[in-house]
C-alpha atoms as a PDB file:
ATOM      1  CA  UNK A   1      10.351  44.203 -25.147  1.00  0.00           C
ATOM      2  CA  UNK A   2       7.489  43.747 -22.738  1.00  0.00           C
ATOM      3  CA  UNK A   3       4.325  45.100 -21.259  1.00  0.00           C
ATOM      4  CA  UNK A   4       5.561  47.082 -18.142  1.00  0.00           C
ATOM      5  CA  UNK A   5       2.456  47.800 -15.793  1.00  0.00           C
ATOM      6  CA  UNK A   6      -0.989  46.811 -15.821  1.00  0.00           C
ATOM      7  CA  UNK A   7      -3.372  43.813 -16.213  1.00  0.00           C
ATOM      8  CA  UNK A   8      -0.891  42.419 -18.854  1.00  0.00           C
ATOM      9  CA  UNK A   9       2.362  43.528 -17.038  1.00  0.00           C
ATOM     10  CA  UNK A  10       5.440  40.921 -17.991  1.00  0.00           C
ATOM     11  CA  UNK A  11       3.343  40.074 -21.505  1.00  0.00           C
ATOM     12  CA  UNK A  12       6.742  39.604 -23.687  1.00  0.00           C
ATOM     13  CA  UNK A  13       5.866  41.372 -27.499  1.00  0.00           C
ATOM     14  CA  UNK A  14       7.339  40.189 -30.417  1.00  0.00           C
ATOM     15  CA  UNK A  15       9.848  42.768 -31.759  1.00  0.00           C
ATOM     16  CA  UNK A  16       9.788  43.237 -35.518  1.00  0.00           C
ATOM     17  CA  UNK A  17      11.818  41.507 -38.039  1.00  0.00           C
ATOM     18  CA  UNK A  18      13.013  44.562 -39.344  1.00  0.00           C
ATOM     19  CA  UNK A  19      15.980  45.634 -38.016  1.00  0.00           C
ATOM     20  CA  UNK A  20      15.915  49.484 -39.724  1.00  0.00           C
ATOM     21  CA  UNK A  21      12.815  49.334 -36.681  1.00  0.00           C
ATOM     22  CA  UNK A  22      13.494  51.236 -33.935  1.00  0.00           C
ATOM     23  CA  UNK A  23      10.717  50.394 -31.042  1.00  0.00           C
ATOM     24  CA  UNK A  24      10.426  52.629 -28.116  1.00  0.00           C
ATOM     25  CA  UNK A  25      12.830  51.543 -25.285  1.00  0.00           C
ATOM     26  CA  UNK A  26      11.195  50.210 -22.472  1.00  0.00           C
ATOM     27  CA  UNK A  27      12.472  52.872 -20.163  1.00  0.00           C
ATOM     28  CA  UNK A  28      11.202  55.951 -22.852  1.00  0.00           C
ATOM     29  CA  UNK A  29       7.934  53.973 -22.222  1.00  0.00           C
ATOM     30  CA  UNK A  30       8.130  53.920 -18.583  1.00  0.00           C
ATOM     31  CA  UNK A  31       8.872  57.475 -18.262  1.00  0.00           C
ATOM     32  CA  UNK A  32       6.183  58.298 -20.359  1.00  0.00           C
ATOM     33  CA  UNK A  33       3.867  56.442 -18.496  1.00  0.00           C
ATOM     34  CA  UNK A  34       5.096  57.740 -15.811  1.00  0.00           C
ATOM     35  CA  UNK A  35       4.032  61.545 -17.082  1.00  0.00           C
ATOM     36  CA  UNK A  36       0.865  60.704 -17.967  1.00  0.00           C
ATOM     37  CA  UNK A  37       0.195  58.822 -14.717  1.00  0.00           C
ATOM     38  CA  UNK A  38      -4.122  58.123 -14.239  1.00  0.00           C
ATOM     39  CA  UNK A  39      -4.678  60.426 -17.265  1.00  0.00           C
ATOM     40  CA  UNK A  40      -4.229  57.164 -19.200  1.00  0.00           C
ATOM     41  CA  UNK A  41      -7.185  55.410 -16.891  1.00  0.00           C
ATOM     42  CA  UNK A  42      -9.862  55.440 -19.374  1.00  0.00           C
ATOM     43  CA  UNK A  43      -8.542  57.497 -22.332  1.00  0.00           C
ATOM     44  CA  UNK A  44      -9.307  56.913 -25.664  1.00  0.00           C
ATOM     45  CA  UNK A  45      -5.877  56.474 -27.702  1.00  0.00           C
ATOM     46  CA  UNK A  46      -4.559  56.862 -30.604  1.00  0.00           C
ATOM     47  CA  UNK A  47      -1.003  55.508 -31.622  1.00  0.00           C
ATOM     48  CA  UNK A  48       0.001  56.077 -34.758  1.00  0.00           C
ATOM     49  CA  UNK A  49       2.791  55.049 -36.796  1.00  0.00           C
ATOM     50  CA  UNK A  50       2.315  52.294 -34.552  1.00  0.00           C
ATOM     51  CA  UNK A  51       4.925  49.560 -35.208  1.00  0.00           C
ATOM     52  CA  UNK A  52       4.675  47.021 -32.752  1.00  0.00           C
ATOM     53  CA  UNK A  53       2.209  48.476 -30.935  1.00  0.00           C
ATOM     54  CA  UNK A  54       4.318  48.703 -27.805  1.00  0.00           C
ATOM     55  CA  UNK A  55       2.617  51.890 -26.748  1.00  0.00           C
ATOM     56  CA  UNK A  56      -0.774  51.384 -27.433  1.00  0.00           C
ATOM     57  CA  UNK A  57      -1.168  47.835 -25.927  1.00  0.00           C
ATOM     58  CA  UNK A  58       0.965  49.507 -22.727  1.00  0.00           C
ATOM     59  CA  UNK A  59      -1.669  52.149 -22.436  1.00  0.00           C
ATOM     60  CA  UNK A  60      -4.675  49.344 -23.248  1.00  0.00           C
ATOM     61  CA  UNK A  61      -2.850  47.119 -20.132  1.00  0.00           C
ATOM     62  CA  UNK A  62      -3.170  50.240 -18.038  1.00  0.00           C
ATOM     63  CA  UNK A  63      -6.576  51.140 -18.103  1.00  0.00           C
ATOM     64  CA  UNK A  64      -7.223  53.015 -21.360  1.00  0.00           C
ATOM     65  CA  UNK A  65     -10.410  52.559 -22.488  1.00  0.00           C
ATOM     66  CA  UNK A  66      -9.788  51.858 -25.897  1.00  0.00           C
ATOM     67  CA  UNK A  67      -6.924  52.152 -28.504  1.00  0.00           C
ATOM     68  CA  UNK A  68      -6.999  52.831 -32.415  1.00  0.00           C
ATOM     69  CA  UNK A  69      -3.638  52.064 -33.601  1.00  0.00           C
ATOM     70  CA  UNK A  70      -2.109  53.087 -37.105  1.00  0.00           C
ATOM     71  CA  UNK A  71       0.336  50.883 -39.277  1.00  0.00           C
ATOM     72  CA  UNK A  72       0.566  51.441 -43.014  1.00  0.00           C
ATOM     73  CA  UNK A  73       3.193  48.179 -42.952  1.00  0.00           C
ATOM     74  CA  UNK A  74       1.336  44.977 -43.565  1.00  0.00           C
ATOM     75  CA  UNK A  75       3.826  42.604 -41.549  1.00  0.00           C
ATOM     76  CA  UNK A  76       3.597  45.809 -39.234  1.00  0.00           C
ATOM     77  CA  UNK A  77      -0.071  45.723 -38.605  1.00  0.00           C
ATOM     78  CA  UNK A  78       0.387  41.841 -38.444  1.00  0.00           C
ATOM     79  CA  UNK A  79       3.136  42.009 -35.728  1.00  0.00           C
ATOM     80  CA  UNK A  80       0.574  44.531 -33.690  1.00  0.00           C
ATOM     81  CA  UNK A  81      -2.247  41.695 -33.710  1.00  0.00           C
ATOM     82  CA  UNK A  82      -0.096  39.248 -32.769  1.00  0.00           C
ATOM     83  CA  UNK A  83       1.171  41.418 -29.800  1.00  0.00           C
ATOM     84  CA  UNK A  84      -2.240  42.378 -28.858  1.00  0.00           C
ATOM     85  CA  UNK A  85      -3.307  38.781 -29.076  1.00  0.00           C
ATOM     86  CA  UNK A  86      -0.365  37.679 -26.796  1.00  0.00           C
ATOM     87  CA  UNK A  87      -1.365  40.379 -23.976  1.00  0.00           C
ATOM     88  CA  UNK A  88      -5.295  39.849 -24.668  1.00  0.00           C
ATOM     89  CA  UNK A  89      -5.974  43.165 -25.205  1.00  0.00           C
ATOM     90  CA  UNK A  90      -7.283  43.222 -28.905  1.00  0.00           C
ATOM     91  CA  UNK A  91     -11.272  43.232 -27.627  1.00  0.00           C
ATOM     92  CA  UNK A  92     -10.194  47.066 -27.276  1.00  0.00           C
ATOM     93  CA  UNK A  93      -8.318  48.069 -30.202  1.00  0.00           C
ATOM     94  CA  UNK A  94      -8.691  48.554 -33.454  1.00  0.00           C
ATOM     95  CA  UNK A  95      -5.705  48.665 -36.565  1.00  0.00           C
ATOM     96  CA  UNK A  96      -5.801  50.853 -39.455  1.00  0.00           C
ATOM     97  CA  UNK A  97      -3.579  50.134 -42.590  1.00  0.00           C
ATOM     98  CA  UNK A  98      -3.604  54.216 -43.361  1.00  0.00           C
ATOM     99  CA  UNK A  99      -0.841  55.788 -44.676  1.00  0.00           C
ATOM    100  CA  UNK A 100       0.322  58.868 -42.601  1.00  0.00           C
ATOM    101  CA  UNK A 101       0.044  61.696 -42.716  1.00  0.00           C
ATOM    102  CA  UNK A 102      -3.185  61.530 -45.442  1.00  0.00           C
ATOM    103  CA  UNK A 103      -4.813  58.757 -43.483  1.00  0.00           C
ATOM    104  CA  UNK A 104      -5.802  60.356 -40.516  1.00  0.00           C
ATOM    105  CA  UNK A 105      -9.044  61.900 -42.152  1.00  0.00           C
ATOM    106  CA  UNK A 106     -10.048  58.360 -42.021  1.00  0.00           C
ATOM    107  CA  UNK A 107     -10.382  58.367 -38.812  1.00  0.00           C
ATOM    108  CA  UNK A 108     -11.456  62.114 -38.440  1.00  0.00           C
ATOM    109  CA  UNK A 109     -14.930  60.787 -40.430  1.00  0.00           C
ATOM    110  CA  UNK A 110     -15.666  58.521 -37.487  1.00  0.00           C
ATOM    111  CA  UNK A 111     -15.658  61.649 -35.221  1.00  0.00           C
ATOM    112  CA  UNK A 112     -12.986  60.306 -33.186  1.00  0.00           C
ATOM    113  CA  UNK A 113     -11.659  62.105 -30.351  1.00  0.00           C
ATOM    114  CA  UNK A 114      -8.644  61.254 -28.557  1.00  0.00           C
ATOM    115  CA  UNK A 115      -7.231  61.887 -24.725  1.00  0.00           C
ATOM    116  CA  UNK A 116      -3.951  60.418 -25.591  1.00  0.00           C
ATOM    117  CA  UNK A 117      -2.184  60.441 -29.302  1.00  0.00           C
ATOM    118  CA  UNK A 118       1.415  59.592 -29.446  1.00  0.00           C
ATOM    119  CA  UNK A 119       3.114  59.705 -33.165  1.00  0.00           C
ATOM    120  CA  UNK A 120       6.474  57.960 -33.464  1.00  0.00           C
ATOM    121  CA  UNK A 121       7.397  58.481 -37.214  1.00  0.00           C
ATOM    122  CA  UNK A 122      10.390  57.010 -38.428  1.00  0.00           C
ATOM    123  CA  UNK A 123      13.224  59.254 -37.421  1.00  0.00           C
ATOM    124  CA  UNK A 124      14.500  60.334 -41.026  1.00  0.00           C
ATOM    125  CA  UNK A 125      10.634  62.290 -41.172  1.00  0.00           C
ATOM    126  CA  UNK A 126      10.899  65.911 -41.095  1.00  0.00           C
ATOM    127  CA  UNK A 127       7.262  67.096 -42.121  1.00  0.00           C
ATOM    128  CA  UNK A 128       6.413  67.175 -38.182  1.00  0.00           C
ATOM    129  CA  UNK A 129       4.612  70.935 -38.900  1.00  0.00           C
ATOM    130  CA  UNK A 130       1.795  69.031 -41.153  1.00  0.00           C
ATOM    131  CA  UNK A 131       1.455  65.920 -38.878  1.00  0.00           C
ATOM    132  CA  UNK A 132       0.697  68.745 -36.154  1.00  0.00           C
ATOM    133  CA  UNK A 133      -1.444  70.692 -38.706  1.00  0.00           C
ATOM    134  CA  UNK A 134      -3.796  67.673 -39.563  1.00  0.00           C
ATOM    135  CA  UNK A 135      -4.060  65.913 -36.130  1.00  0.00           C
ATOM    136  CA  UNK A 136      -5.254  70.149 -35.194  1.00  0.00           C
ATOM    137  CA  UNK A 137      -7.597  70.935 -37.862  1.00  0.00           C
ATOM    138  CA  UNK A 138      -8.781  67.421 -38.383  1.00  0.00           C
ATOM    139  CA  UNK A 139      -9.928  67.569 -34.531  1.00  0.00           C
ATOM    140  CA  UNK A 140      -8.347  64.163 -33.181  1.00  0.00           C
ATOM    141  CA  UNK A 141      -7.285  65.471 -30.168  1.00  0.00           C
ATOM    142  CA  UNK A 142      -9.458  66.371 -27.455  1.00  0.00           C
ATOM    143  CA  UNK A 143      -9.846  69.993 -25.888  1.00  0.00           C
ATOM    144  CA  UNK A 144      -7.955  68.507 -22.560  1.00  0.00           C
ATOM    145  CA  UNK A 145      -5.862  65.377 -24.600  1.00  0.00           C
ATOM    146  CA  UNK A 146      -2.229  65.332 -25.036  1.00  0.00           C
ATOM    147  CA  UNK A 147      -0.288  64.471 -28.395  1.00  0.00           C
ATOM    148  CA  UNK A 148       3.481  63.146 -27.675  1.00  0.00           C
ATOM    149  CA  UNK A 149       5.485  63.054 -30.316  1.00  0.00           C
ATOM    150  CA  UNK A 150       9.003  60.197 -30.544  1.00  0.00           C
ATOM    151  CA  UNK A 151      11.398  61.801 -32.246  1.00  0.00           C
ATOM    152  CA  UNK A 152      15.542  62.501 -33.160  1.00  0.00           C
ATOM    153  CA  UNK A 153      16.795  64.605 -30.587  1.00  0.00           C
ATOM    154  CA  UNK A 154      18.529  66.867 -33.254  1.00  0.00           C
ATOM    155  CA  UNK A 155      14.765  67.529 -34.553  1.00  0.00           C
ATOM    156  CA  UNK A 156      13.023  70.868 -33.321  1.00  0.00           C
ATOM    157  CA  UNK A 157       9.273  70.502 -33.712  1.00  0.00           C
ATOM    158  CA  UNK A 158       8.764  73.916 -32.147  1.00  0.00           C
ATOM    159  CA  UNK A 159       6.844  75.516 -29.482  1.00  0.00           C
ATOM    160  CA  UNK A 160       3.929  76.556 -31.190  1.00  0.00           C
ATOM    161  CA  UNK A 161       2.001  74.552 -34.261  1.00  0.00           C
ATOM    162  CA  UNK A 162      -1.626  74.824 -35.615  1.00  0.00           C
ATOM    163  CA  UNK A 163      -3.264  75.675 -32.690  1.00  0.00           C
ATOM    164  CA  UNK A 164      -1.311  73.159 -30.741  1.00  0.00           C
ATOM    165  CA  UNK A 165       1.170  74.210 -27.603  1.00  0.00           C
ATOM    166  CA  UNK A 166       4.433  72.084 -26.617  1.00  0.00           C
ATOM    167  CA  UNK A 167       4.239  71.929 -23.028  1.00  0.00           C
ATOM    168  CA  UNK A 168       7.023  69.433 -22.184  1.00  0.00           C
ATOM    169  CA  UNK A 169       9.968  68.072 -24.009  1.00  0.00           C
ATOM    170  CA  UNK A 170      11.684  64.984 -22.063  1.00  0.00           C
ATOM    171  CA  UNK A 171      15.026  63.942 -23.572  1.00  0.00           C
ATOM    172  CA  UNK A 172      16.446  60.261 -23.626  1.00  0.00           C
ATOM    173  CA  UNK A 173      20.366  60.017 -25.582  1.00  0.00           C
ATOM    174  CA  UNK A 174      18.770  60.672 -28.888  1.00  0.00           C
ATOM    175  CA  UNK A 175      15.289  59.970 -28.457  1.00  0.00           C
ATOM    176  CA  UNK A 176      13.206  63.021 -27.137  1.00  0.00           C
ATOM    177  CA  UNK A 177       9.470  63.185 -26.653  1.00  0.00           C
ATOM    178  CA  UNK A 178       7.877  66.509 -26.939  1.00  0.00           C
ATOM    179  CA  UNK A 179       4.226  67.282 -25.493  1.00  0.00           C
ATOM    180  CA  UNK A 180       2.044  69.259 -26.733  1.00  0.00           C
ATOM    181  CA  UNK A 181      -1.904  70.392 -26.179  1.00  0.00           C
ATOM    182  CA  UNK A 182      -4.312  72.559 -27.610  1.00  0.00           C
ATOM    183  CA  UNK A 183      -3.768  75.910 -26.775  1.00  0.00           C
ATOM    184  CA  UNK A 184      -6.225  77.655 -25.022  1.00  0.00           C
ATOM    185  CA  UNK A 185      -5.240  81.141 -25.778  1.00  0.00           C
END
């Protein structure tokens, strides 16, 4: 695993210990990437169920402005400081031991707002209509942001969800990453 583009392009991370883990593949991250293209240039982000931070510190190396990542796991929030540390990022991040779904209002009572949320939940998770229903009515993501969801290809999160609109699915073997926005209508 390693930082792909940006100021800490090459930075290897440390994967986790845990082999039941499943990190983002490094070419699900470059095609992300890739989709979002400058959007990421100063966003603020959000990455939650966070892991090793692979996402967040990608986004953070490519010009977000800031990243808030969430890890309920505390050798997981310890593997994400050590990976920020390695690609010396962690002046712009913050971690956040909340457990997920409930602990987002944490971070809804700071007034945070974010261009760029991506959720990666651990593929057995199936409650994907109430991780869209908080991240909507707790207002985390901005009127023009994007939320990306990682998740089993043989999961349908649906078009439509809580005032939010799937835009985009892109599908990788069994990983598929579906887009999604507020919806305007």
């Amino acid at each position: 695993m390693r930082v792909i583009a940006g100021s800490a392009k090459g930075t290897r991370l440390t994967p986790p210990k845990d082999q039941s883990a499943r990190p983002t593949l490094d070419r699900v991250r470059e095609a992300l990437f890739s989709i979002l293209g400058e959007r990421i240039v100063e966003a603020r982000v959000l990455d939650l169920y966070a892991g090793t931070g692979a996402i967040g510190i990608e986004a953070l190396s490519r010009g977000a402005a800031g990243c808030d990542f969430v890890e309920s796991a505390r050798a997981g929030a310890a593997l994400i400081a050590e990976n920020l540390n390695r690609a010396k990022l962690g002046d712009r991040a913050r971690i956040y031991p909340f457990r997920l779904p409930e602990g987002l209002s944490g971070l809804s009572k700071q007034g945070a707002a974010y261009e760029f949320i991506y959720a990666d939940p651990p593929f057995e998770y199936t409650d994907y209509g109430a991780l869209l229903a908080d991240i909507a009515a707790l207002d985390l993501l901005s009127a023009e942001g994007i939320l990306v969801i990682e998740h089993d290809s043989k999961s349908d999160l649906g078009e439509n969800s809580a005032g939010l609109r799937r835009f985009r699915e892109a599908v990788y073997g069994r990983t598929t990453l579906s887009f999604y926005e507020a919806d305007q209508d």
